[in-house]
Protein backbone atom coordinates (compact mmCIF):
# COMPACT_ATOMS: atom_id res chain seq x y z
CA UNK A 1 0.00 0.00 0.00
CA UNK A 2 1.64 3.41 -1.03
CA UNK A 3 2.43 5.91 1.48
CA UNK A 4 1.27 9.37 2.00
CA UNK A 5 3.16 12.52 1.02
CA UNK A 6 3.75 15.52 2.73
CA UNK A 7 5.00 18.23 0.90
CA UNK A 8 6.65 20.74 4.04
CA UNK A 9 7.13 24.34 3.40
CA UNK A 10 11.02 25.14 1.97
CA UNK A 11 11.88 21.46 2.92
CA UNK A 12 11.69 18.07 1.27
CA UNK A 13 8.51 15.81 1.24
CA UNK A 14 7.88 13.55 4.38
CA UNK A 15 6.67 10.28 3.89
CA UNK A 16 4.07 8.82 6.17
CA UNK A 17 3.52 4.93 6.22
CA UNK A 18 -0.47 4.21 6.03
CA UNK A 19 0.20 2.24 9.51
CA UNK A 20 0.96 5.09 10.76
CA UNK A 21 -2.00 6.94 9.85
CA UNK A 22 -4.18 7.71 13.32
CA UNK A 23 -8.02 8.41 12.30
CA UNK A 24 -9.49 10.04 15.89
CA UNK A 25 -12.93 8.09 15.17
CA UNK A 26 -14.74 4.79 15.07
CA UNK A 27 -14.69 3.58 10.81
CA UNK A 28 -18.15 4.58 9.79
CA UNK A 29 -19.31 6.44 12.60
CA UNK A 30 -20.34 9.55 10.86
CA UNK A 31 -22.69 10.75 7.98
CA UNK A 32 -23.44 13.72 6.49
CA UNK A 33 -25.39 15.03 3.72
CA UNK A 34 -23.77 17.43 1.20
CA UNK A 35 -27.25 18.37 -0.45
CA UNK A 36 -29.06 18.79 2.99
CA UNK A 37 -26.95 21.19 4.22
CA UNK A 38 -26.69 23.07 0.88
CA UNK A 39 -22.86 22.44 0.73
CA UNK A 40 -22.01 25.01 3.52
CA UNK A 41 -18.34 24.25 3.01
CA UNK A 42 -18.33 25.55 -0.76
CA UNK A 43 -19.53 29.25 0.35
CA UNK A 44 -16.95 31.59 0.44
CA UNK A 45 -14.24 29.49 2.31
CA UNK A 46 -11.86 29.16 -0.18
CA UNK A 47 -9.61 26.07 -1.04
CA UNK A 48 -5.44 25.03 -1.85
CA UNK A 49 -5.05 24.29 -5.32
CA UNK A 50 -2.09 22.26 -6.57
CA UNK A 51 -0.51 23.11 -9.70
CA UNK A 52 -0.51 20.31 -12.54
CA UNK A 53 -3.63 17.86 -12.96
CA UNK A 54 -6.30 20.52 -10.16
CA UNK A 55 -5.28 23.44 -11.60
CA UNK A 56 -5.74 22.36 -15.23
CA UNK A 57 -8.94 21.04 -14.81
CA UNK A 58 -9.87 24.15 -12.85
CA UNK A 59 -8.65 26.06 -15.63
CA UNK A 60 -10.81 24.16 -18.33
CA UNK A 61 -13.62 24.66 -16.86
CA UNK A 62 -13.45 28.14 -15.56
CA UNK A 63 -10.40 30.20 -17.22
CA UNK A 64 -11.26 32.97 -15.31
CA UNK A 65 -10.48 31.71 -12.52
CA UNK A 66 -7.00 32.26 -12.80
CA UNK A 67 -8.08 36.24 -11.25
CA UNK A 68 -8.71 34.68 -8.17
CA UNK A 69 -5.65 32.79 -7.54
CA UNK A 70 -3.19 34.14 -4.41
CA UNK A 71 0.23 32.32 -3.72
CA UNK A 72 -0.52 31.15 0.07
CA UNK A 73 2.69 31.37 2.46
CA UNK A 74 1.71 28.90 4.83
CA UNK A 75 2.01 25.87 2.73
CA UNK A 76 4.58 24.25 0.26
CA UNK A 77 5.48 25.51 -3.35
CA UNK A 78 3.47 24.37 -6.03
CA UNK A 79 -0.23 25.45 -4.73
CA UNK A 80 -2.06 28.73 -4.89
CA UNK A 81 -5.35 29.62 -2.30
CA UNK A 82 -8.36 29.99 -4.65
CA UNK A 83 -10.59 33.09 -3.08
CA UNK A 84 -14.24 32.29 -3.44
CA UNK A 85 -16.84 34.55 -1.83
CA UNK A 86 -20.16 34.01 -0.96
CA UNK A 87 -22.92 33.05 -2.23
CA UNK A 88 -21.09 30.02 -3.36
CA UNK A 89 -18.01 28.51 -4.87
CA UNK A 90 -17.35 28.92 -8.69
CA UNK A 91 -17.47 25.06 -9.37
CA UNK A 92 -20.86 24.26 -7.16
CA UNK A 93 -23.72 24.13 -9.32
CA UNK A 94 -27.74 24.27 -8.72
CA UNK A 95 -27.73 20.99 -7.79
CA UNK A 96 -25.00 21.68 -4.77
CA UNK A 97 -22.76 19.63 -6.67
CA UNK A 98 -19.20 20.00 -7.81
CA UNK A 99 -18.76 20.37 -11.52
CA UNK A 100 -14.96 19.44 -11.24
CA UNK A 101 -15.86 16.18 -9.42
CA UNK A 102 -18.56 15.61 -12.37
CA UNK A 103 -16.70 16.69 -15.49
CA UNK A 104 -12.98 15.48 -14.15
CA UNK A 105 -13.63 12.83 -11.49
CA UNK A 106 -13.14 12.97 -7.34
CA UNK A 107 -8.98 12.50 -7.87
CA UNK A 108 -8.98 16.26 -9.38
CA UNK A 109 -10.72 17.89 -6.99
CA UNK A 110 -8.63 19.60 -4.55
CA UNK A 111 -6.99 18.43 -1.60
CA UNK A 112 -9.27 20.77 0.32
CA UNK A 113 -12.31 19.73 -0.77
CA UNK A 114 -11.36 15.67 -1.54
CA UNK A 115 -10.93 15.45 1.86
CA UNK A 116 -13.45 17.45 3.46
CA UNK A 117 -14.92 17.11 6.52
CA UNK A 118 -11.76 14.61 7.48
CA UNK A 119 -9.53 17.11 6.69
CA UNK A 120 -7.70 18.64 10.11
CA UNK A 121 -4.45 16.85 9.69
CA UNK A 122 -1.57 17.19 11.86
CA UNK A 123 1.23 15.59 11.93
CA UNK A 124 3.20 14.50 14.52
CA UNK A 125 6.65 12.53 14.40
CA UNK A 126 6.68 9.83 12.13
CA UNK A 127 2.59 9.84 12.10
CA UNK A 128 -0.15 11.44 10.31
CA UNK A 129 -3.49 12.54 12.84
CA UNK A 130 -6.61 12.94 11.07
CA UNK A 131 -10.01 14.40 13.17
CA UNK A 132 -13.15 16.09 11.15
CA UNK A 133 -13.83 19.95 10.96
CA UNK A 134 -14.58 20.96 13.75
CA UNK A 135 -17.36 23.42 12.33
CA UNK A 136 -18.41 23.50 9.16
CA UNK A 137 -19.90 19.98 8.07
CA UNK A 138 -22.71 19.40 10.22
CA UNK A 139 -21.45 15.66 11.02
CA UNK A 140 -24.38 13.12 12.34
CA UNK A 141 -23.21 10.39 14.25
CA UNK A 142 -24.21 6.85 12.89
CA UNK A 143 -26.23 4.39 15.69
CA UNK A 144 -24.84 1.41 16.58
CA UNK A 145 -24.86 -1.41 14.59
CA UNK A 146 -24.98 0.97 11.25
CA UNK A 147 -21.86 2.30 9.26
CA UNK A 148 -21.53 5.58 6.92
CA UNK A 149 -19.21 4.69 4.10
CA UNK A 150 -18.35 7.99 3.71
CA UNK A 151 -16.55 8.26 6.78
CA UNK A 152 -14.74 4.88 6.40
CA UNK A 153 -10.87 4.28 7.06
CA UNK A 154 -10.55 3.17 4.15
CA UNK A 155 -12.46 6.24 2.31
CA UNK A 156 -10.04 8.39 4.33
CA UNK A 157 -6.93 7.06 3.43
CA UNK A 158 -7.52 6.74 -0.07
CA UNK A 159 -8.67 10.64 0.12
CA UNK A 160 -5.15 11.52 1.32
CA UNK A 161 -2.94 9.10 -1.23
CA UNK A 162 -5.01 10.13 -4.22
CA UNK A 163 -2.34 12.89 -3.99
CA UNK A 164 0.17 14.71 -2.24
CA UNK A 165 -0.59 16.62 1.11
CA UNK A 166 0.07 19.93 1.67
CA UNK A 167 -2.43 21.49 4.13
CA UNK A 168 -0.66 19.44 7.28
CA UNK A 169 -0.25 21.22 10.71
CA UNK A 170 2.53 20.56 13.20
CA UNK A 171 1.82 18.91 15.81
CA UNK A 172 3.57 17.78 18.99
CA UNK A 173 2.74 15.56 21.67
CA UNK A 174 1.87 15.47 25.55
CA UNK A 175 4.11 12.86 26.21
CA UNK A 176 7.68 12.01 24.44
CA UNK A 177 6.74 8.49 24.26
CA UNK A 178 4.44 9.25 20.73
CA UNK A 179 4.67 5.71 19.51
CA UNK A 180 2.62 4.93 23.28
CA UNK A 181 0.54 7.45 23.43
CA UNK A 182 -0.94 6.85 19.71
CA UNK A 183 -1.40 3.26 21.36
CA UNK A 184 -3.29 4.88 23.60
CA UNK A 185 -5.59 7.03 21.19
CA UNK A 186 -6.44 3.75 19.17
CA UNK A 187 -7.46 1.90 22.09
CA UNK A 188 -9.57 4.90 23.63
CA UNK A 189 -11.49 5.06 19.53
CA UNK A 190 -12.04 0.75 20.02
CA UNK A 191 -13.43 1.40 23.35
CA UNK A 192 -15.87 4.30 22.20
CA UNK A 193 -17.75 1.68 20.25
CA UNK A 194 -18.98 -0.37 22.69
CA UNK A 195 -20.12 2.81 24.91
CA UNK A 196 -21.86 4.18 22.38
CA UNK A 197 -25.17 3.29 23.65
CA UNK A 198 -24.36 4.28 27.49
CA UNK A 199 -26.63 6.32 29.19
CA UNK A 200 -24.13 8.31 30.66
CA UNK A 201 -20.53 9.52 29.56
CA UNK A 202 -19.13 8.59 33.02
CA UNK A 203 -18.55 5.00 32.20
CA UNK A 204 -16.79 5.67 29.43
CA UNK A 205 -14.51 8.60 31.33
CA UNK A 206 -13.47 6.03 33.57
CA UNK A 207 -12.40 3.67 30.99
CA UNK A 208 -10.22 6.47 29.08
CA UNK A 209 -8.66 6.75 33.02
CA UNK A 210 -7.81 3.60 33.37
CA UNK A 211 -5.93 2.55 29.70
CA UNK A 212 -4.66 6.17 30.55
CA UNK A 213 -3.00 4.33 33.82
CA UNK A 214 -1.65 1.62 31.82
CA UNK A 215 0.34 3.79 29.26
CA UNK A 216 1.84 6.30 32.01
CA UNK A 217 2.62 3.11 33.84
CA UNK A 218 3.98 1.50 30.55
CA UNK A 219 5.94 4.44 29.79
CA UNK A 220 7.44 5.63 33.06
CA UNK A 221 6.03 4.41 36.76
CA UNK A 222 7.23 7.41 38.66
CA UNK A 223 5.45 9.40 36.39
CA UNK A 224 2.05 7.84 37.12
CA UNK A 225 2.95 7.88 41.07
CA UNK A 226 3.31 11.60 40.48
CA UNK A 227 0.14 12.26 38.44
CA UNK A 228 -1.78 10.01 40.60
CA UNK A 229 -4.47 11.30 42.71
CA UNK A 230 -7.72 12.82 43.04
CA UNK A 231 -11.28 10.72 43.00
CA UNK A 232 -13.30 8.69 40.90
CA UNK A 233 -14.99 10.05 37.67
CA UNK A 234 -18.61 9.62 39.20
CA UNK A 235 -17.84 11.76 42.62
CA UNK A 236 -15.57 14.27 40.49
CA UNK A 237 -18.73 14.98 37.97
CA UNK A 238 -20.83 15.48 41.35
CA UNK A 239 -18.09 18.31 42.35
CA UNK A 240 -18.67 19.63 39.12
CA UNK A 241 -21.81 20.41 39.11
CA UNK A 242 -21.78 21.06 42.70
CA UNK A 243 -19.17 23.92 41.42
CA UNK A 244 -21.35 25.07 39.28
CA UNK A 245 -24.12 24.90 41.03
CA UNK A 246 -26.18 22.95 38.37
CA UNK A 247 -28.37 19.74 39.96
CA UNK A 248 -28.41 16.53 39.09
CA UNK A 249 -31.82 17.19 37.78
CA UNK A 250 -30.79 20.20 35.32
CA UNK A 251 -28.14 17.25 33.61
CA UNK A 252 -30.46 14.58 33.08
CA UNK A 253 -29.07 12.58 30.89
CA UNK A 254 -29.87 12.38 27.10
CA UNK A 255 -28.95 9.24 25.10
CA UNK A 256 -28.57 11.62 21.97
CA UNK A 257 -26.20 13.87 23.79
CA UNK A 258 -24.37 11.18 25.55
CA UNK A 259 -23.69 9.24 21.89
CA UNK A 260 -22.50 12.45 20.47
CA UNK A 261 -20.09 12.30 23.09
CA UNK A 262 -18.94 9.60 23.21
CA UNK A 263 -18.20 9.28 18.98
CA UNK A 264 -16.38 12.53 18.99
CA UNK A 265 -13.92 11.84 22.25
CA UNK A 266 -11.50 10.85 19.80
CA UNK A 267 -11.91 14.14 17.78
CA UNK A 268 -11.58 16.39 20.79
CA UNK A 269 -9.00 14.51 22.67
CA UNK A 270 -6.41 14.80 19.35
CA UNK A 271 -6.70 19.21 19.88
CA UNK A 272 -5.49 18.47 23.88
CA UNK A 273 -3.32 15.42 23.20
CA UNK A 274 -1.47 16.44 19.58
CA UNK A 275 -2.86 20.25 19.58
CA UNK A 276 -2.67 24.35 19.94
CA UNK A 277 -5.32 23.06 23.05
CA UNK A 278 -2.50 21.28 24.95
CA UNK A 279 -1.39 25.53 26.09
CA UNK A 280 -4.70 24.93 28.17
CA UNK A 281 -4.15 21.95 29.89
CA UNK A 282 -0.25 23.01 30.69
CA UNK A 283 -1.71 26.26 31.96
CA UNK A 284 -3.93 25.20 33.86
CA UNK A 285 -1.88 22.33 35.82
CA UNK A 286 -3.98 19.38 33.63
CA UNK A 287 -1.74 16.49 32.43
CA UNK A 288 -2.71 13.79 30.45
CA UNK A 289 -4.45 11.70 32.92
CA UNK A 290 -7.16 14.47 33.56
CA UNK A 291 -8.10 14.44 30.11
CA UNK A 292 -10.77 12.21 30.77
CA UNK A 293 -12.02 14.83 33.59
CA UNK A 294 -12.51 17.44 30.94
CA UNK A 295 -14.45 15.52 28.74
CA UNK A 296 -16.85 14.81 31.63
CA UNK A 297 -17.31 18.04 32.31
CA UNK A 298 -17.96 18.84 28.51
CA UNK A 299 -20.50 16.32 29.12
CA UNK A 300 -22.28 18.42 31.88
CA UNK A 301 -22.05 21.15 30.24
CA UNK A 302 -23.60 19.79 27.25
CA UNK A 303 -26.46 18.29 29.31
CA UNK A 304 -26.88 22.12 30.36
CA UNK A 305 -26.75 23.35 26.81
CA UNK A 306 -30.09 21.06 26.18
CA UNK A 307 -31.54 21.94 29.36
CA UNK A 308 -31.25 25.55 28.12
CA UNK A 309 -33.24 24.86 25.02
CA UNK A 310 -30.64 23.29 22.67
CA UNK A 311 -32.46 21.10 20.10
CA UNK A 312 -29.93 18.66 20.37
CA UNK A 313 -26.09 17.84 20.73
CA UNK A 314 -24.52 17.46 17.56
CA UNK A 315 -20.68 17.11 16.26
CA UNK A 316 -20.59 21.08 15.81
CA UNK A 317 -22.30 21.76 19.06
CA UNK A 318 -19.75 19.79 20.84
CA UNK A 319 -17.20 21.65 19.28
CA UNK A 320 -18.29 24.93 19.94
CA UNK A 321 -19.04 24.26 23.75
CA UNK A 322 -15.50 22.57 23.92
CA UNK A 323 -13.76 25.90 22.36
CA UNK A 324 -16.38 28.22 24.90
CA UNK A 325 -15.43 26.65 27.96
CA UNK A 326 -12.18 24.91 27.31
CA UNK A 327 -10.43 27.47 29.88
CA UNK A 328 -13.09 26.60 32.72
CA UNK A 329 -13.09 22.76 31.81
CA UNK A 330 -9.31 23.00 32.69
CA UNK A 331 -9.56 25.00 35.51
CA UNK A 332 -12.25 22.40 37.15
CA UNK A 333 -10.34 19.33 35.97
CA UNK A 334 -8.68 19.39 39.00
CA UNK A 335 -11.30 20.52 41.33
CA UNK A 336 -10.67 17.45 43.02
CA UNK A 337 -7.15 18.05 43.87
CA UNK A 338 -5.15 20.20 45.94
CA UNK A 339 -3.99 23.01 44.11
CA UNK A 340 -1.65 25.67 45.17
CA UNK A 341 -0.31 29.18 43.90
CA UNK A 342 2.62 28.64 41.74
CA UNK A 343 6.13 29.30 43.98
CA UNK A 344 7.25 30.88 41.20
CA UNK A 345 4.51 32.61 40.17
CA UNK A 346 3.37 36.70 40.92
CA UNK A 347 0.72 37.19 42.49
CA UNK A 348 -1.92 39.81 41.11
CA UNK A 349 -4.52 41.18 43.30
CA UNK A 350 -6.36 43.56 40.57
CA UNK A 351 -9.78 41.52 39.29
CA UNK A 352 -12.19 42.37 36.71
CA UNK A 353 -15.81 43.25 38.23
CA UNK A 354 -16.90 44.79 41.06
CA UNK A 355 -15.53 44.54 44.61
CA UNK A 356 -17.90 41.51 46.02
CA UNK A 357 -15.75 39.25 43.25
CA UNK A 358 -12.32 41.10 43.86
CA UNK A 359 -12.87 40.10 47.40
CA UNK A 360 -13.98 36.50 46.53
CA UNK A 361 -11.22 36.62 44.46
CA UNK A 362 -8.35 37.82 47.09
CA UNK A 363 -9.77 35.29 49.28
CA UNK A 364 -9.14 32.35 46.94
CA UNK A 365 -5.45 33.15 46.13
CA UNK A 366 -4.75 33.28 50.13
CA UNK A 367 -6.45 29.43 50.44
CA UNK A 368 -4.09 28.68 47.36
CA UNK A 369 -1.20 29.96 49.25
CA UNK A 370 -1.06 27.71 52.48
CA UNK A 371 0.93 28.55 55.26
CA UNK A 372 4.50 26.55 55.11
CA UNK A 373 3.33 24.39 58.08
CA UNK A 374 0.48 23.44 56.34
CA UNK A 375 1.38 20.55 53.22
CA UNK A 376 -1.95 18.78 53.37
CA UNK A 377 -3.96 22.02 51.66
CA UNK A 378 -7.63 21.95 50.61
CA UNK A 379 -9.20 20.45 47.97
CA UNK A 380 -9.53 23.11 44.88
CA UNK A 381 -13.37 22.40 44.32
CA UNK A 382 -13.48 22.86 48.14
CA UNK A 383 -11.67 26.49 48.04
CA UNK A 384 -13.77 27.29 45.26
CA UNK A 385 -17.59 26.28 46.90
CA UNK A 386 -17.05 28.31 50.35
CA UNK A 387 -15.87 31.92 48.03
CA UNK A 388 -18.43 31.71 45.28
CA UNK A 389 -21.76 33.59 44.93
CA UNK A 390 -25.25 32.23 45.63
CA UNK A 391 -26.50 34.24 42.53
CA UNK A 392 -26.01 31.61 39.87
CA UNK A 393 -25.40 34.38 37.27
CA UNK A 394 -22.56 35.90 38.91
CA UNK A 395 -21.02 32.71 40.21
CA UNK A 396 -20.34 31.45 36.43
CA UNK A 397 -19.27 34.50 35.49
CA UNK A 398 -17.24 34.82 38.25
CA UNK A 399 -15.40 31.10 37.47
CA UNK A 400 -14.91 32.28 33.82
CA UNK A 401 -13.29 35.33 34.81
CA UNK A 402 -11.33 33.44 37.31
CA UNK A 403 -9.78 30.52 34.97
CA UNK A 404 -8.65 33.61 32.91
CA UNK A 405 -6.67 34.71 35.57
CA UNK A 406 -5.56 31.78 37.59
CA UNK A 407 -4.11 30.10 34.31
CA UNK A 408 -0.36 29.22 34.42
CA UNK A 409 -0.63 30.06 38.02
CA UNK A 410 -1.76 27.42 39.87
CA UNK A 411 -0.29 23.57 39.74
CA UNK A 412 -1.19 20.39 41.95
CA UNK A 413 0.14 20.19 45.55
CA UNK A 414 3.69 18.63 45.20
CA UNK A 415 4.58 19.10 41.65
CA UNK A 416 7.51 20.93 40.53
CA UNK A 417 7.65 24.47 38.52
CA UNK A 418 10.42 25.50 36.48
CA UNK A 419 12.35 27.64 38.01
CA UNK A 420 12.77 31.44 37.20
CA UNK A 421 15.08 33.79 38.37
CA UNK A 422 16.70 34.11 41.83
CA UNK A 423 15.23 37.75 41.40
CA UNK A 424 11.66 36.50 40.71
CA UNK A 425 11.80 33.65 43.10
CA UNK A 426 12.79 36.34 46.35
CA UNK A 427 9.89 38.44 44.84
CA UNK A 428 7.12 36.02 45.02
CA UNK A 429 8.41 34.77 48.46
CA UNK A 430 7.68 38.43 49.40
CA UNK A 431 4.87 37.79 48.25
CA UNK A 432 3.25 35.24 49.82
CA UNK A 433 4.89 36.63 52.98
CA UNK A 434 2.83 39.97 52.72
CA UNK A 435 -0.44 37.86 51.91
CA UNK A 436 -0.43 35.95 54.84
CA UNK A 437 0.01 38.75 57.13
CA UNK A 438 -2.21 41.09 56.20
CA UNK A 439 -6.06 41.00 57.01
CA UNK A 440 -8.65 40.27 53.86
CA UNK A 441 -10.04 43.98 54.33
CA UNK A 442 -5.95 45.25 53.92
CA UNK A 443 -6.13 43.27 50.69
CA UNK A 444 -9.30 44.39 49.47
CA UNK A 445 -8.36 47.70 49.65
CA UNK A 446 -5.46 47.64 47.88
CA UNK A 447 -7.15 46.03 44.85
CA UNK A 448 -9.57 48.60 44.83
CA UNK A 449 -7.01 50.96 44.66
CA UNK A 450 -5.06 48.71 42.04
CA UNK A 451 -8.40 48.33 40.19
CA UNK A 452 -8.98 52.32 40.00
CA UNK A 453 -5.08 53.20 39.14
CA UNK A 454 -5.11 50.46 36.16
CA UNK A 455 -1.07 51.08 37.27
CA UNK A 456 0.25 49.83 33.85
CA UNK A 457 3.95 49.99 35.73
CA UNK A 458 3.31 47.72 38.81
CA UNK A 459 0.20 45.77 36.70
CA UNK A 460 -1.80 44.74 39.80
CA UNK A 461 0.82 43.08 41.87
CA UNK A 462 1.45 42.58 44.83
């Protein structure tokens, strides 16, 4: 079977063996229907073009399009960016079909397009990731014991050898070990078939958890011994919601939701594990064996989204809730942990909104900043229910605003921060010295004072 080609940016084409091709969901699992949605992805997106067979058959068609051609800088010699506007692309015609796939056949269309919706490729050592758009193809997820072809490996892969690549991203992984953690990422799309028809996403959390166990264990023991901690999935989606302040009642469950879920963990776990969403879960203290923690809180959240008149969960919907709240979902992965201030971390007392929250606020940081004596700390969901508001508008706002500011400043109890300077590190010992010794209304006041100067020079600190 050939390989696939890459053709990199001002460097030489990178081969990828088709075994080492990782597709981020179950063979089949999705359908969609070009002519139902109107072919949403051929109105004014734009497309890569390679020069040779796709550019000839674009030019036969439509000469004119050769106006419309840009040379794109992202992406290897040989291509040009075709800029289509709406209403629609040049080639779609009243049927929402494409003319160049009718007159020239599917192997001229372009790479863009041939692919599309399995197109967000990234690769990532010696292996190629694929996951769908995220947005634009409104994706329905197949039931069980029914298969789309056009979402089938094999469909897929052919897509991507029919010629050479060029739209790949960069990607780089969570762990070192990439060879494991692909492992991993298989097993985790296996075991999302036979959870497909849960009626809750919790099982299927705790399963991620523990083949998550086995690779950190496979890969390095101390590591796991390190990472481990925390509770079970069931009790941490309870301090989730309890967080939030959302009853069990306003998350019923909904088999449609939950299925949605549960097809596109794959998907969403390839942006934390491979992608730009890894800055997140780094910021926000999450390694990889919380992943599953996040994705149970997308599940809440989800639950929420139907409870608050949502039709229903679909691919895109998932998506876009997992892009809204990715910040918070890290944040309250680790509400079950003990979290502390960062030693090498400044602390800033200025907060966004009104004094009630800067207060709330100040009185957080000081929990996160135990006394020396004190190792043990409080759990983070703990800290979190005894300073938030009763008003449930205020109290989510207040936790968005918050996993703004507290990100790439807190980190579990016992792990290790890079050190800074000898400068920085006598600074933030100050610090912490100065907020344990002052009262909460000394520290409130100085906000307010912070919050009124906006001091550009001193930025809120301490």
């Amino acid at each position: 079977m050939a390989d696939i080609v890459i053709r990199r940016p001002g460097g030489p084409a990178q081969r990828i063996d088709t075994m080492n091709i990782y597709v981020s969901f179950a063979s089949g699992r999705f359908r969609y229907d070009c002519a139902r949605c109107r072919a949403a992805c051929c109105r004014g997106c734009g497309y890569y073009l390679q020069v040779g067979r796709e550019l000839r058959a674009h030019l036969a068609a439509r000469p004119s399009v050769r106006f419309f051609l840009d040379r794109p800088d992202r992406i290897a010699r040989g291509y040009y960016r075709v800029r289509n506007s709406m209403p629609s692309c040049f080639f779609l015609d009243e049927r929402e079909r494409c003319e160049i796939h009718a007159r020239f056949g599917y192997d001229a269309k372009p790479e863009t397009c041939r692919l599309f919706p399995f197109n967000n490729l990234r690769r990532v050592g010696d292996y190629l990731v694929v996951a769908p758009h995220s947005t634009l193809c409104p994706l329905d997820v197949v039931a069980l014991g029914s298969s789309a072809t056009e979402s089938s490996h094999e469909l897929v892969v052919a897509g991507m050898r029919a010629a050479d690549l060029s739209d790949v991203k960069s990607g780089q992984a969570v762990l070192p070990a990439v060879e494991n953690l692909i492992g991993l990422e298989r097993e985790i799309v296996r075991l999302s078939e036979s959870h497909l028809g849960d009626a809750d996403y919790e099982p299927f959390a705790a399963v991620q958890a523990v083949a998550t166990e086995r690779t950190l264990r496979a890969v390095d023991e101390s590591q796991w011994h390190q990472a481990r901690s925390g509770v079970g999935i069931t009790r941490f989606t309870e301090m989730f919601r309890e967080v939030l302040d959302a009853d069990r009642a306003a998350c019923d469950h909904d088999p449609g939701t939950v299925q949605t879920l549960v097809a596109s963990t794959g998907a969403l776990r390839t942006s934390l594990v491979f992608g730009p969403d890894r800055r997140h879960l780094v910021s926000a203290g999450v390694t990889l064996e919380r992943i599953p923690h996040v994705l149970a809180g997308l599940h809440v959240v989800s639950s929420l989204a139907r409870q608050a008149g949502m039709p229903r969960i679909t691919y895109q919907a998932v998506n876009r809730l997992f892009d809204d709240f990715l910040p918070l979902l890290s944040m309250l992965a680790c509400i079950d942990r003990c979290m502390v201030w960062r030693p090498d971390a400044p602390i800033k007392l200025e907060f966004d909104g009104d004094g009630d929250s800067r207060g709330r606020y100040l009185r957080i940081v000081r929990a996160l900043v135990p006394p020396k004596r004190n190792r043990s700390g409080s759990l983070f969901g703990q800290i979190l229910c005894e300073n938030l508001s009763t008003d449930p508008v205020e109290r989510v706002l207040f936790l968005k605003a918050l996993a703004r500011r507290l990100a790439g400043n807190v980190i579990p109890l016992g792990r290790r921060s890079e050190p800074r300077s000898p400068v920085a590190r006598i600074r933030c010992g100050l610090q912490r010295c100065v907020l344990r010794a002052v009262s909460d209304d000394v520290l409130v006041a100085v906000a307010e004072r912070l919050h009124a100067r906006r001091d550009v020079t001193d930025g809120g600190y301490l």
